[in-house]
PDB file of N, CA and C in Angstrom:
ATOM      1  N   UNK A   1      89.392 117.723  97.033  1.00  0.00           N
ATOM      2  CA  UNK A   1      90.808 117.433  96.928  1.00  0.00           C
ATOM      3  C   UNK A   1      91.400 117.374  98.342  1.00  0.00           C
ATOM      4  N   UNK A   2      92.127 116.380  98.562  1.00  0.00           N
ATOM      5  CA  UNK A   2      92.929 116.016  99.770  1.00  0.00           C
ATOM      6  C   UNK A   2      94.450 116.016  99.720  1.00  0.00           C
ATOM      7  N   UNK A   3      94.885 116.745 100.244  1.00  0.00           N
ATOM      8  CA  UNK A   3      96.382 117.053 100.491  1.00  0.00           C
ATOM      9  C   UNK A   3      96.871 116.627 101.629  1.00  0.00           C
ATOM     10  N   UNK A   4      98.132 115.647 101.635  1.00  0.00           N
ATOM     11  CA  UNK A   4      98.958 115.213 102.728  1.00  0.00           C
ATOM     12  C   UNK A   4     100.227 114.973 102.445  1.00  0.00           C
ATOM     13  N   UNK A   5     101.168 115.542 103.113  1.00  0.00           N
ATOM     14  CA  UNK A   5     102.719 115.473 102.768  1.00  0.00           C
ATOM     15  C   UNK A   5     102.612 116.080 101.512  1.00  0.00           C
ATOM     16  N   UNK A   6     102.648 117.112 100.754  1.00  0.00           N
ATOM     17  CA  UNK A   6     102.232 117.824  99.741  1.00  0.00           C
ATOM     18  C   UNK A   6     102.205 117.201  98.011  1.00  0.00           C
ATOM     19  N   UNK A   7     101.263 115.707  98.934  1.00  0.00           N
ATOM     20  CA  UNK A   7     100.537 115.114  97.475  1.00  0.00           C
ATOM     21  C   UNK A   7      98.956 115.465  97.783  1.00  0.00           C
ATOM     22  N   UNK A   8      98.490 115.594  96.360  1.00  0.00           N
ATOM     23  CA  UNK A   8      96.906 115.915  95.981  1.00  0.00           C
ATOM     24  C   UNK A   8      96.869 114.528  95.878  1.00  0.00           C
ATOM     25  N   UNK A   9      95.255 113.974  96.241  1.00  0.00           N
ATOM     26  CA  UNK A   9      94.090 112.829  96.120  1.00  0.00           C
ATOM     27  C   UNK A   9      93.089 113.404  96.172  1.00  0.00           C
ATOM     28  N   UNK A  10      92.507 112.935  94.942  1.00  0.00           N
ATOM     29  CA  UNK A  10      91.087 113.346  94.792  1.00  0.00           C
ATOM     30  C   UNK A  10      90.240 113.132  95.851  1.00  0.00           C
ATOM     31  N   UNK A  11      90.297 111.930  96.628  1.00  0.00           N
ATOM     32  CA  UNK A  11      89.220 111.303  97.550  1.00  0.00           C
ATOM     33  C   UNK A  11      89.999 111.118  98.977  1.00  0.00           C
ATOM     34  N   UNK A  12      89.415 111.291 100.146  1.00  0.00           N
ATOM     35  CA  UNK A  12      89.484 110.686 101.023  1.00  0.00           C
ATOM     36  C   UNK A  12      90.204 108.901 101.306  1.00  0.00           C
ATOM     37  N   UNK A  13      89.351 108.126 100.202  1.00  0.00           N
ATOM     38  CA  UNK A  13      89.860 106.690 100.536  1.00  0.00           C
ATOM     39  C   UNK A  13      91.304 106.599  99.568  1.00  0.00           C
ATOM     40  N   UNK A  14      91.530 107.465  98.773  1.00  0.00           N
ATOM     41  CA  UNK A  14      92.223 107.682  97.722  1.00  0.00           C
ATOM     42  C   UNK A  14      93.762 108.187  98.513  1.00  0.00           C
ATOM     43  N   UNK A  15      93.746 108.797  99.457  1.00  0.00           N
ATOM     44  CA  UNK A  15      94.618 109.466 100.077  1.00  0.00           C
ATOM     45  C   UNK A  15      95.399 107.794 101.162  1.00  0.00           C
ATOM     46  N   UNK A  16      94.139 107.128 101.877  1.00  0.00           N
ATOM     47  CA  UNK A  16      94.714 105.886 102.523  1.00  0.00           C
ATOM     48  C   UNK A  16      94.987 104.929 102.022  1.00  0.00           C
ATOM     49  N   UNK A  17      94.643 105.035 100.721  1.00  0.00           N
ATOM     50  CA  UNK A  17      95.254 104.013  99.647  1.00  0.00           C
ATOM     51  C   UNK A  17      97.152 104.367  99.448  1.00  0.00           C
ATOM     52  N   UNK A  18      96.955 105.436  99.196  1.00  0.00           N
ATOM     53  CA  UNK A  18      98.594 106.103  99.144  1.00  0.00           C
ATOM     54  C   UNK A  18      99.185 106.017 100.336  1.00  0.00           C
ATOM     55  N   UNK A  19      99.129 105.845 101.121  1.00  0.00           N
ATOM     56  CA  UNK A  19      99.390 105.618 102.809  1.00  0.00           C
ATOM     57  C   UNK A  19      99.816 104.273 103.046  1.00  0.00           C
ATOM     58  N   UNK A  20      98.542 103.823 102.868  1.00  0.00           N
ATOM     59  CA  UNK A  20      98.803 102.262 103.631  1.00  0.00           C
ATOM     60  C   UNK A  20      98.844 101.229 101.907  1.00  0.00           C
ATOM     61  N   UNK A  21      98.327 101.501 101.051  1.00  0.00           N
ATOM     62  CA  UNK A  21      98.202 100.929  99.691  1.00  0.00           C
ATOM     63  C   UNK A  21      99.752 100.128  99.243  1.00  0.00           C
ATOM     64  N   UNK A  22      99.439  98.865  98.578  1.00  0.00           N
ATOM     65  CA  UNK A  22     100.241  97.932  97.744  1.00  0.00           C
ATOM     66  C   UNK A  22     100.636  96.602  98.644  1.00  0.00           C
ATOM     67  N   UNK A  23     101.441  95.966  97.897  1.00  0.00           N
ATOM     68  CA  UNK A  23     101.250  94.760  98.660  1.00  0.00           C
ATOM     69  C   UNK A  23     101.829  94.245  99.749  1.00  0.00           C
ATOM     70  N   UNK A  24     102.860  94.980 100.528  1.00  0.00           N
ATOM     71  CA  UNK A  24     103.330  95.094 101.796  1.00  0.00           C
ATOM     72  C   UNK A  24     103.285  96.233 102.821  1.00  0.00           C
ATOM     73  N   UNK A  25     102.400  97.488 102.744  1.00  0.00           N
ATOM     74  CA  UNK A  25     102.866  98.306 103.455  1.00  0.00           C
ATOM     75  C   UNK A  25     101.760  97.732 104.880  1.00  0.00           C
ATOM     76  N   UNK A  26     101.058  97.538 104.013  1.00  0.00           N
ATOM     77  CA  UNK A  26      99.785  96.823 105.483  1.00  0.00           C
ATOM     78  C   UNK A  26     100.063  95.940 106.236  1.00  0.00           C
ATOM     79  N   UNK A  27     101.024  94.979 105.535  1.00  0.00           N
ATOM     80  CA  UNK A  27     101.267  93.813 106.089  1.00  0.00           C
ATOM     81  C   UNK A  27     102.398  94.093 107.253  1.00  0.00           C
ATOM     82  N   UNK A  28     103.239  94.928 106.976  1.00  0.00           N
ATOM     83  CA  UNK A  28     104.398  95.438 107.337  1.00  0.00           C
ATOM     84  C   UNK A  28     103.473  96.165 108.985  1.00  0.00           C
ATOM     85  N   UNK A  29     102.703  97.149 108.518  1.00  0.00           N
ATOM     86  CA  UNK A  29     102.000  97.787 109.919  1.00  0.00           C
ATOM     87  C   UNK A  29     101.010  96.601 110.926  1.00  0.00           C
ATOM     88  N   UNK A  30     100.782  96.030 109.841  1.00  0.00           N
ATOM     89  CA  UNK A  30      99.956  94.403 110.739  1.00  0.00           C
ATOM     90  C   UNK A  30     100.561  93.865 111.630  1.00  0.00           C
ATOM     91  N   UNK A  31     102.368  93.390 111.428  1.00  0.00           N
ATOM     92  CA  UNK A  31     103.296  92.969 112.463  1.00  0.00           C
ATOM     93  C   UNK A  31     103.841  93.596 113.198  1.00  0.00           C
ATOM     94  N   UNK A  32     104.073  95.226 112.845  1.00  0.00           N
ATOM     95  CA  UNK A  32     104.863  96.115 113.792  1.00  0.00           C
ATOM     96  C   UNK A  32     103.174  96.376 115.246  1.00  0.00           C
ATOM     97  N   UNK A  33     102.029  95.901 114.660  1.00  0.00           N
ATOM     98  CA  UNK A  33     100.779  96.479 115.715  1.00  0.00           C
ATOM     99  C   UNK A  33     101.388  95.330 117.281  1.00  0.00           C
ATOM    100  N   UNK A  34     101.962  94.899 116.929  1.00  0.00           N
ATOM    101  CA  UNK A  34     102.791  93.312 118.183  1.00  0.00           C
ATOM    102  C   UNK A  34     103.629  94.401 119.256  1.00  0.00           C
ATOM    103  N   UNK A  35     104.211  95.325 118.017  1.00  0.00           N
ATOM    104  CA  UNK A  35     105.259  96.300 118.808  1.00  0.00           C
ATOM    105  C   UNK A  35     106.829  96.186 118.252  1.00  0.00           C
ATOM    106  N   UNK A  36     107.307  97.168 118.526  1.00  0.00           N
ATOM    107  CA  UNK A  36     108.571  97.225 117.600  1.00  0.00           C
ATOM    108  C   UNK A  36     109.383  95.623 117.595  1.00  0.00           C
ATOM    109  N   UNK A  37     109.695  95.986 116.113  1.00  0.00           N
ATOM    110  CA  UNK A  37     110.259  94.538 115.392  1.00  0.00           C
ATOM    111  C   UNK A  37     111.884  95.506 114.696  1.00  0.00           C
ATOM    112  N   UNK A  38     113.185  95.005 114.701  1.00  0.00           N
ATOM    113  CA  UNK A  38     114.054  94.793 113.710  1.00  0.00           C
ATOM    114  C   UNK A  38     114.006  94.471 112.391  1.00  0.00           C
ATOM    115  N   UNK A  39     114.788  94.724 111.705  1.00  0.00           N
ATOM    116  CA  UNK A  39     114.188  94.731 110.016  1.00  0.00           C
ATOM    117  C   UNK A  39     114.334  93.140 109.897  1.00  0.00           C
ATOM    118  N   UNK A  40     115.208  91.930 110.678  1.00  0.00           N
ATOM    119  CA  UNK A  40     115.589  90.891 110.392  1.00  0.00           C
ATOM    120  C   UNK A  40     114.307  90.405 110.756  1.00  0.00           C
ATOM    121  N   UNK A  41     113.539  90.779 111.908  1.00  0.00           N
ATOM    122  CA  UNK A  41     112.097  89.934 112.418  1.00  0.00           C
ATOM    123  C   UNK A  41     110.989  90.379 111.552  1.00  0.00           C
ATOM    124  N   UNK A  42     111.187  91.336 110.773  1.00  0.00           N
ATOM    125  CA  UNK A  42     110.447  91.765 110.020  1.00  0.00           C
ATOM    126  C   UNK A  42     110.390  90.927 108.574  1.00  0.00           C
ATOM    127  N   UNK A  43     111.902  90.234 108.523  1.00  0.00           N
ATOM    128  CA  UNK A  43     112.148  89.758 106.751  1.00  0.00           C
ATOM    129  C   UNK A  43     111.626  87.934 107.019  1.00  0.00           C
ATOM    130  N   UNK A  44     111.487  87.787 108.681  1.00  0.00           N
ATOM    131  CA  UNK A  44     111.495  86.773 109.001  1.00  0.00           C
ATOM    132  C   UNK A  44     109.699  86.435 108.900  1.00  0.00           C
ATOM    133  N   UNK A  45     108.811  87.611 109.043  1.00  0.00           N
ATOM    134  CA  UNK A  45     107.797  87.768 109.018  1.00  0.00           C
ATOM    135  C   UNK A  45     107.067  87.549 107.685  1.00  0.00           C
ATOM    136  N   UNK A  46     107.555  88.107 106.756  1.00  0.00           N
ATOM    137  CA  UNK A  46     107.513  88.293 105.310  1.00  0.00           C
ATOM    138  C   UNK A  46     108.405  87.812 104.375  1.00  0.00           C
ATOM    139  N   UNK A  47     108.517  86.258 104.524  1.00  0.00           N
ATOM    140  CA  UNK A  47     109.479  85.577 104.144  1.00  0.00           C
ATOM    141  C   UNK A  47     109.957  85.782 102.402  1.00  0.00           C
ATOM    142  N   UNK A  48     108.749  86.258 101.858  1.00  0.00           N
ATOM    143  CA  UNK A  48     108.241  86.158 100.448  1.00  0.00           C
ATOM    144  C   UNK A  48     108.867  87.798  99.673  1.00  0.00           C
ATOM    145  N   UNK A  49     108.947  88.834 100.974  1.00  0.00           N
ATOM    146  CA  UNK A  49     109.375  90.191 100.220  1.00  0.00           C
ATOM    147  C   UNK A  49     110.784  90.097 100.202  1.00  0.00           C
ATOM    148  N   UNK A  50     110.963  91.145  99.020  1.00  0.00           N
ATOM    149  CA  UNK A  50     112.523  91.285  98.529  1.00  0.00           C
ATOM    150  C   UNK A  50     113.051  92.183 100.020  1.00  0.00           C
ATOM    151  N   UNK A  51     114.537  92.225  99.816  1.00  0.00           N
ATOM    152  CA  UNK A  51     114.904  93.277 101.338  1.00  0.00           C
ATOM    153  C   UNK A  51     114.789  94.481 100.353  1.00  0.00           C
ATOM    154  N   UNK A  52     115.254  94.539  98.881  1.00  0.00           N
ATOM    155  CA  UNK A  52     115.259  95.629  98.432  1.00  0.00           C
ATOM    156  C   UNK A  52     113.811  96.688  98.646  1.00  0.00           C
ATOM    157  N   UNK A  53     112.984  95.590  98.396  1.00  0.00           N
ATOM    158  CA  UNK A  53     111.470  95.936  98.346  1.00  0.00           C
ATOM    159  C   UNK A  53     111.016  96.335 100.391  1.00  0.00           C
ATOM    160  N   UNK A  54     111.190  95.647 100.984  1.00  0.00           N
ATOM    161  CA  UNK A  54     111.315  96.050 102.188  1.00  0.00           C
ATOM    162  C   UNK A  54     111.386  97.366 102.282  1.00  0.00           C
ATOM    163  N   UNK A  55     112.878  97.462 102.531  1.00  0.00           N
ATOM    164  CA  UNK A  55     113.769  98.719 102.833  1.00  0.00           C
ATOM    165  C   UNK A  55     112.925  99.866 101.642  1.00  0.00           C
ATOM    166  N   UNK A  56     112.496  99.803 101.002  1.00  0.00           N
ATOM    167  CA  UNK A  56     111.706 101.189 100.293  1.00  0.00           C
ATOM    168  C   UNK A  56     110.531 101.481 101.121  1.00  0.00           C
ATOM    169  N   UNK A  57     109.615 100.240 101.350  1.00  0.00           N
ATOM    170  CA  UNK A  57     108.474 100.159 102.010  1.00  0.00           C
ATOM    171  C   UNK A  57     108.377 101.256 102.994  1.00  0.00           C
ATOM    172  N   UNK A  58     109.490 100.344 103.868  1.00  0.00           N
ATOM    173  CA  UNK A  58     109.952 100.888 105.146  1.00  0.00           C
ATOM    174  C   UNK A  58     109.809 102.205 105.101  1.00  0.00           C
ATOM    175  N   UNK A  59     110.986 102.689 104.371  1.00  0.00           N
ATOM    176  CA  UNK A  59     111.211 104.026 104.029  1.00  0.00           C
ATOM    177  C   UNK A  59     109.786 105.410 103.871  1.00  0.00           C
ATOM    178  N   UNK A  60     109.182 104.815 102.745  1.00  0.00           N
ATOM    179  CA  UNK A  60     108.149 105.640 102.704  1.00  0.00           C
ATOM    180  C   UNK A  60     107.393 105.701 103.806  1.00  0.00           C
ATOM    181  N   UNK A  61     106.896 104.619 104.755  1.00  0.00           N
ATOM    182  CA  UNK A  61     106.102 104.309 105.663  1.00  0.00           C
ATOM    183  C   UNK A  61     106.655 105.581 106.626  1.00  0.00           C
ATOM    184  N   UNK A  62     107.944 105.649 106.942  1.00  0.00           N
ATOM    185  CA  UNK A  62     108.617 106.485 107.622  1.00  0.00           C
ATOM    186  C   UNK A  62     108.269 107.833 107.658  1.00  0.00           C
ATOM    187  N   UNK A  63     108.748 107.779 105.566  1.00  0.00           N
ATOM    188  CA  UNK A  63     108.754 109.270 105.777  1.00  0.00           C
ATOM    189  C   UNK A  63     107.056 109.909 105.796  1.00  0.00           C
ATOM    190  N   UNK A  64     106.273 109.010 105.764  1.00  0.00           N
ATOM    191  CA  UNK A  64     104.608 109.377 105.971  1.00  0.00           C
ATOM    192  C   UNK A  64     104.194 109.165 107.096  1.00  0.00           C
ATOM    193  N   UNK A  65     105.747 109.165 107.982  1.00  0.00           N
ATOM    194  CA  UNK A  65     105.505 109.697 109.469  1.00  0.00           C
ATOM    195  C   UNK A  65     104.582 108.452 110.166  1.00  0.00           C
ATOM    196  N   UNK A  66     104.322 107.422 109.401  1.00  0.00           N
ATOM    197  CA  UNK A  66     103.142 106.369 110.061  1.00  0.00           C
ATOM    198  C   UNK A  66     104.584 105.228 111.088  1.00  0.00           C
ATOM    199  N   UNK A  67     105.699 105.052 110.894  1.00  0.00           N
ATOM    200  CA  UNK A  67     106.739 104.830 111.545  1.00  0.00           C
ATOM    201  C   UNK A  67     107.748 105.136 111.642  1.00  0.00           C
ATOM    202  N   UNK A  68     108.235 105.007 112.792  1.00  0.00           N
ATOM    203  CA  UNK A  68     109.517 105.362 113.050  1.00  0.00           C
ATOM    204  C   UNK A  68     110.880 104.259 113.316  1.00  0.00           C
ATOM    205  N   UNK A  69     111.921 104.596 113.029  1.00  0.00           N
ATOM    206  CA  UNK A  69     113.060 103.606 112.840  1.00  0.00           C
ATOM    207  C   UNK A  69     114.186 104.384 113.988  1.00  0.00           C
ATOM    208  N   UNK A  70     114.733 103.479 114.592  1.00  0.00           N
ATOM    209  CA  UNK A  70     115.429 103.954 116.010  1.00  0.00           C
ATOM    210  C   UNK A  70     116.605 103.202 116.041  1.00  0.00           C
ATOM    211  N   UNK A  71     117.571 104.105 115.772  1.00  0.00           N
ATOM    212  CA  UNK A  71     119.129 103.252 115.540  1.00  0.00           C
ATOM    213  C   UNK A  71     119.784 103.216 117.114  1.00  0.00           C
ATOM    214  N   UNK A  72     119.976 101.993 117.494  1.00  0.00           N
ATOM    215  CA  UNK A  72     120.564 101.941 119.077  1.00  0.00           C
ATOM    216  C   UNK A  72     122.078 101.761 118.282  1.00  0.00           C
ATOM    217  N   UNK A  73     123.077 102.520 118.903  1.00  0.00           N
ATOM    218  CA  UNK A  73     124.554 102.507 118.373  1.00  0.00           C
ATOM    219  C   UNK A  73     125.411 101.929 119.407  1.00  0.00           C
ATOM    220  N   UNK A  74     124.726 100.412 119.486  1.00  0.00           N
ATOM    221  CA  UNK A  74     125.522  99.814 120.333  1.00  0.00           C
ATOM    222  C   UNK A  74     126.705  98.784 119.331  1.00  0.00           C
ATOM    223  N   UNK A  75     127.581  98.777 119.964  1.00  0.00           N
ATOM    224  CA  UNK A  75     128.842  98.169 119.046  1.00  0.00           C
ATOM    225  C   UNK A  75     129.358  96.895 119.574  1.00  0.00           C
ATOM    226  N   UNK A  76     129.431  96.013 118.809  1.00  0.00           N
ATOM    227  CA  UNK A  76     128.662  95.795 117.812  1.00  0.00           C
ATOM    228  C   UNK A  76     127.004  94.470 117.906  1.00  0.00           C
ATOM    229  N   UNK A  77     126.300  94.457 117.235  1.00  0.00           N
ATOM    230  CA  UNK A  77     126.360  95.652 116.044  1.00  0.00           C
ATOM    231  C   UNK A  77     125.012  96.245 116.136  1.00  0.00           C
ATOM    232  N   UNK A  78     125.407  97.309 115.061  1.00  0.00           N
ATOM    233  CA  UNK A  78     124.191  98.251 115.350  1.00  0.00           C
ATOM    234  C   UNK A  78     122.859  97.409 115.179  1.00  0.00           C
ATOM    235  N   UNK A  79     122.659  97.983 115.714  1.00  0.00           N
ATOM    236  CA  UNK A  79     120.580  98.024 115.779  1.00  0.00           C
ATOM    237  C   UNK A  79     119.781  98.682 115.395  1.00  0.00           C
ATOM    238  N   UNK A  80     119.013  98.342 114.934  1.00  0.00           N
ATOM    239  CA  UNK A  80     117.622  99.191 113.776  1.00  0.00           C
ATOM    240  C   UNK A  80     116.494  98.584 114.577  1.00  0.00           C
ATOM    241  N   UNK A  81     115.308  98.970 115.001  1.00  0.00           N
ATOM    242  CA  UNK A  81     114.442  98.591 115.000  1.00  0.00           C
ATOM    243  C   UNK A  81     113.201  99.952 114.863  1.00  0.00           C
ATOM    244  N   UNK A  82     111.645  99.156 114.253  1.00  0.00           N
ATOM    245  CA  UNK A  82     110.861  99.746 113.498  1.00  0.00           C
ATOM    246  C   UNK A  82     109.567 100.093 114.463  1.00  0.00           C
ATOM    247  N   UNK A  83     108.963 100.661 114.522  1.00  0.00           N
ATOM    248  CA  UNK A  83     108.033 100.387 115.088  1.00  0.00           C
ATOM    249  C   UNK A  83     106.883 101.943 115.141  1.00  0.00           C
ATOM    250  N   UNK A  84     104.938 101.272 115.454  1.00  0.00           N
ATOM    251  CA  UNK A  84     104.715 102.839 115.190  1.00  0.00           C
ATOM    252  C   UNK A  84     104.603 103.746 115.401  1.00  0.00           C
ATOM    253  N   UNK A  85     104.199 104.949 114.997  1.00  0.00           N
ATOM    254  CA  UNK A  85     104.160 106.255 115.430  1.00  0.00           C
ATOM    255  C   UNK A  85     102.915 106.347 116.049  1.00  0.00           C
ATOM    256  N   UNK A  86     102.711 107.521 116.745  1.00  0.00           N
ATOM    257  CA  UNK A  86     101.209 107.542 117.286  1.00  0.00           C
ATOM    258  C   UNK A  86     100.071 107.477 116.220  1.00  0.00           C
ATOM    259  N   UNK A  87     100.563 108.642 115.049  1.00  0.00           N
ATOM    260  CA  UNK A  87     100.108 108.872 114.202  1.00  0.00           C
ATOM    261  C   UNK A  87     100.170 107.260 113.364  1.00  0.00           C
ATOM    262  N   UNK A  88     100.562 106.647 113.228  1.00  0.00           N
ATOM    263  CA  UNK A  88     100.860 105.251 112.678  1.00  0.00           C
ATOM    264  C   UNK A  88      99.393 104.168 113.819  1.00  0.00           C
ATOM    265  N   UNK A  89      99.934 104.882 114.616  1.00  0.00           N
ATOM    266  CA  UNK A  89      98.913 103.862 115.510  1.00  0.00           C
ATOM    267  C   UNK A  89      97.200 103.892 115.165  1.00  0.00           C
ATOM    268  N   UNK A  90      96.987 105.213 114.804  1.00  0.00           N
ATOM    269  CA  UNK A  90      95.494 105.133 114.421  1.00  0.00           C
ATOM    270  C   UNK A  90      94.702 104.563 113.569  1.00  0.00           C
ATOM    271  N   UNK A  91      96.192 103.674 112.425  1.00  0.00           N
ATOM    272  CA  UNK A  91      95.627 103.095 111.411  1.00  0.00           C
ATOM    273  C   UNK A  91      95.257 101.541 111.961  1.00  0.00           C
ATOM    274  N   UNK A  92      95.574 101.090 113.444  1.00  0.00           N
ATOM    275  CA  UNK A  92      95.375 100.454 114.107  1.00  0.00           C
ATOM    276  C   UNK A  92      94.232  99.131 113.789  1.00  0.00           C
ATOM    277  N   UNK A  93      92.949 100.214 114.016  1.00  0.00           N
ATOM    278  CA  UNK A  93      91.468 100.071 113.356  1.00  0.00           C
ATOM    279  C   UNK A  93      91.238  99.153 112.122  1.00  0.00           C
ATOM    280  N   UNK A  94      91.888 100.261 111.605  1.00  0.00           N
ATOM    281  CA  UNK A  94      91.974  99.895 109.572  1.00  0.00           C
ATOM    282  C   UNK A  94      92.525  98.684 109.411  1.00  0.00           C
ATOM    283  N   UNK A  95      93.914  98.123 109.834  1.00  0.00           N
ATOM    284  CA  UNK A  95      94.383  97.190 109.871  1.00  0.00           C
ATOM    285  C   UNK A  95      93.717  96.119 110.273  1.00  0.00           C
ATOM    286  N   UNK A  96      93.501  96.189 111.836  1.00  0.00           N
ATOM    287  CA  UNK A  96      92.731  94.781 112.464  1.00  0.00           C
ATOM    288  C   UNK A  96      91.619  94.627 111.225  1.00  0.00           C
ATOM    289  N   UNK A  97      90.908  95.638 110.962  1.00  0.00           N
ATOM    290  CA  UNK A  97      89.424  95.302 109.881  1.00  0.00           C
ATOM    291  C   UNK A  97      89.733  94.566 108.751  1.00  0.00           C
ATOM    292  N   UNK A  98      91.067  95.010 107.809  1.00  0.00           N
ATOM    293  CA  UNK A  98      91.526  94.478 106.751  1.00  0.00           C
ATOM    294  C   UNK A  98      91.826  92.645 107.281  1.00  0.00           C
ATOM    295  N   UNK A  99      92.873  92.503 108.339  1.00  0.00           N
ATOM    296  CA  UNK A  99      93.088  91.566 109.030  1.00  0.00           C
ATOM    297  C   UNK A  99      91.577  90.568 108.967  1.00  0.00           C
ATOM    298  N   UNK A 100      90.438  91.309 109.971  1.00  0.00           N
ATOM    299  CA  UNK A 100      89.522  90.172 110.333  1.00  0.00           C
ATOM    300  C   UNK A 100      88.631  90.026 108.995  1.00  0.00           C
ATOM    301  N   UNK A 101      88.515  90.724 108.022  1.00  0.00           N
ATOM    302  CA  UNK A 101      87.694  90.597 106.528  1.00  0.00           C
ATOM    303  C   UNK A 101      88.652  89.463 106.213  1.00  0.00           C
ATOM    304  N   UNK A 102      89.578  89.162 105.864  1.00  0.00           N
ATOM    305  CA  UNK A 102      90.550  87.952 105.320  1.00  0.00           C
ATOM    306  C   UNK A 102      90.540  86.856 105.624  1.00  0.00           C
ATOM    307  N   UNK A 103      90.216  86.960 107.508  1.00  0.00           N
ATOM    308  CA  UNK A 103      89.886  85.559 108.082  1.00  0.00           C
ATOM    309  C   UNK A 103      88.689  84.889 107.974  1.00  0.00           C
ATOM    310  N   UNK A 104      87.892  85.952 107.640  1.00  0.00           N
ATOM    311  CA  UNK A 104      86.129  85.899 107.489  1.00  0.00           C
ATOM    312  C   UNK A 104      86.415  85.412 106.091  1.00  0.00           C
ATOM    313  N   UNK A 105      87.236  85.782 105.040  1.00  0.00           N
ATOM    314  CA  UNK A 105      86.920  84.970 103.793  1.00  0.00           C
ATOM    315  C   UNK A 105      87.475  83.649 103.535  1.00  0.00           C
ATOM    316  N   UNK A 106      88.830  83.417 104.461  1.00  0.00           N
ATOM    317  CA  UNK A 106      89.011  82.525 104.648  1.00  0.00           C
ATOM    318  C   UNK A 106      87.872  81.058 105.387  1.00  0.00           C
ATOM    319  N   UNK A 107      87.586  81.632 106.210  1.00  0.00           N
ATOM    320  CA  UNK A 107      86.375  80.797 107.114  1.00  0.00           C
ATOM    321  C   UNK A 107      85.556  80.223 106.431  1.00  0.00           C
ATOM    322  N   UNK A 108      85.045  81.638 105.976  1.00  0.00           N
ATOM    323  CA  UNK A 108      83.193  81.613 105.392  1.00  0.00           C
ATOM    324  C   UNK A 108      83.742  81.349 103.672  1.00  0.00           C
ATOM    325  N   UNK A 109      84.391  80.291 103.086  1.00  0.00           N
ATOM    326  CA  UNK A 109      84.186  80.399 101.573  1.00  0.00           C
ATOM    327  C   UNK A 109      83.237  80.893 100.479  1.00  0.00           C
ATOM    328  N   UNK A 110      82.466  80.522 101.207  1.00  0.00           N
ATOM    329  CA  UNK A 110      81.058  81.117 100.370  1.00  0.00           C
ATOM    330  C   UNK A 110      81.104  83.082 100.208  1.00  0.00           C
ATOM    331  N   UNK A 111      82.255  83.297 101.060  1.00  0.00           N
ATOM    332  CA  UNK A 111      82.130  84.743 100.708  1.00  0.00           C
ATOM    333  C   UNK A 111      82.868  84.928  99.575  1.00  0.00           C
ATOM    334  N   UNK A 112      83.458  84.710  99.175  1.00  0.00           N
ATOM    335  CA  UNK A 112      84.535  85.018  98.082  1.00  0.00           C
ATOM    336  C   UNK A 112      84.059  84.364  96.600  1.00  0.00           C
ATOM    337  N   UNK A 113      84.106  85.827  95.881  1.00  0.00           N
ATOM    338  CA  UNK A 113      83.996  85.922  95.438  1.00  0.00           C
ATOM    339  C   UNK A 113      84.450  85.291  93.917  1.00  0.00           C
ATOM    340  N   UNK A 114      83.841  84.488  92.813  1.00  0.00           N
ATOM    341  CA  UNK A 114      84.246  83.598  91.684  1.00  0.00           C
ATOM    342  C   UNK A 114      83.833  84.588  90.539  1.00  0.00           C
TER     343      UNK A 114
END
């Protein structure tokens, strides 16, 4: 049993599934790996996600400490921008791999699976 932020996962891969798992949180850490982005370069990135759906993403990503959000209170207007944590940064790895497996199935058709 694996405990983080005081949720139980049975497994190890089970725990980075809850982390980085569903259909934007990866994608979301894929563009912030460039370096901090605004939520607008971010919606501009991911033309296809809801903002509602965003802004939760975001959120959790946050509060699992993998990013951080930095309000500049300059007037006007304010500023948000996203970008990652150190701890965010190590998923670095994970990402590029997810990243270059996609291009490899893209490439190589014969990999993918019918």
């Amino acid at each position: 049993m694996y405990t983080f932020k005081g949720k139980d996962y049975p497994c190890c891969a089970s725990l980075t599934m809850g982390v980085i798992g569903g259909k934007w949180k990866t994608v979301i850490l894929f563009h912030l790996i460039k370096g901090p982005l605004r939520y607008n370069e971010l919606r501009k990135e991911m033309p296809t996600v809801t903002e509602r759906t965003l802004s939760l993403q975001l959120k959790t990503l946050e509060e699992d400490g993998v990013i951080k959000r930095k309000v500049y209170t300059t007037k006007p207007p304010l500023k948000v921008e996203y970008s990652l944590t150190d701890f965010g940064k190590t998923l670095i790895p994970v990402i590029q791999s997810i990243a270059d497996w996609g291009v490899s199935v893209v490439d190589n058709k014969h990999l993918m699976v019918k």
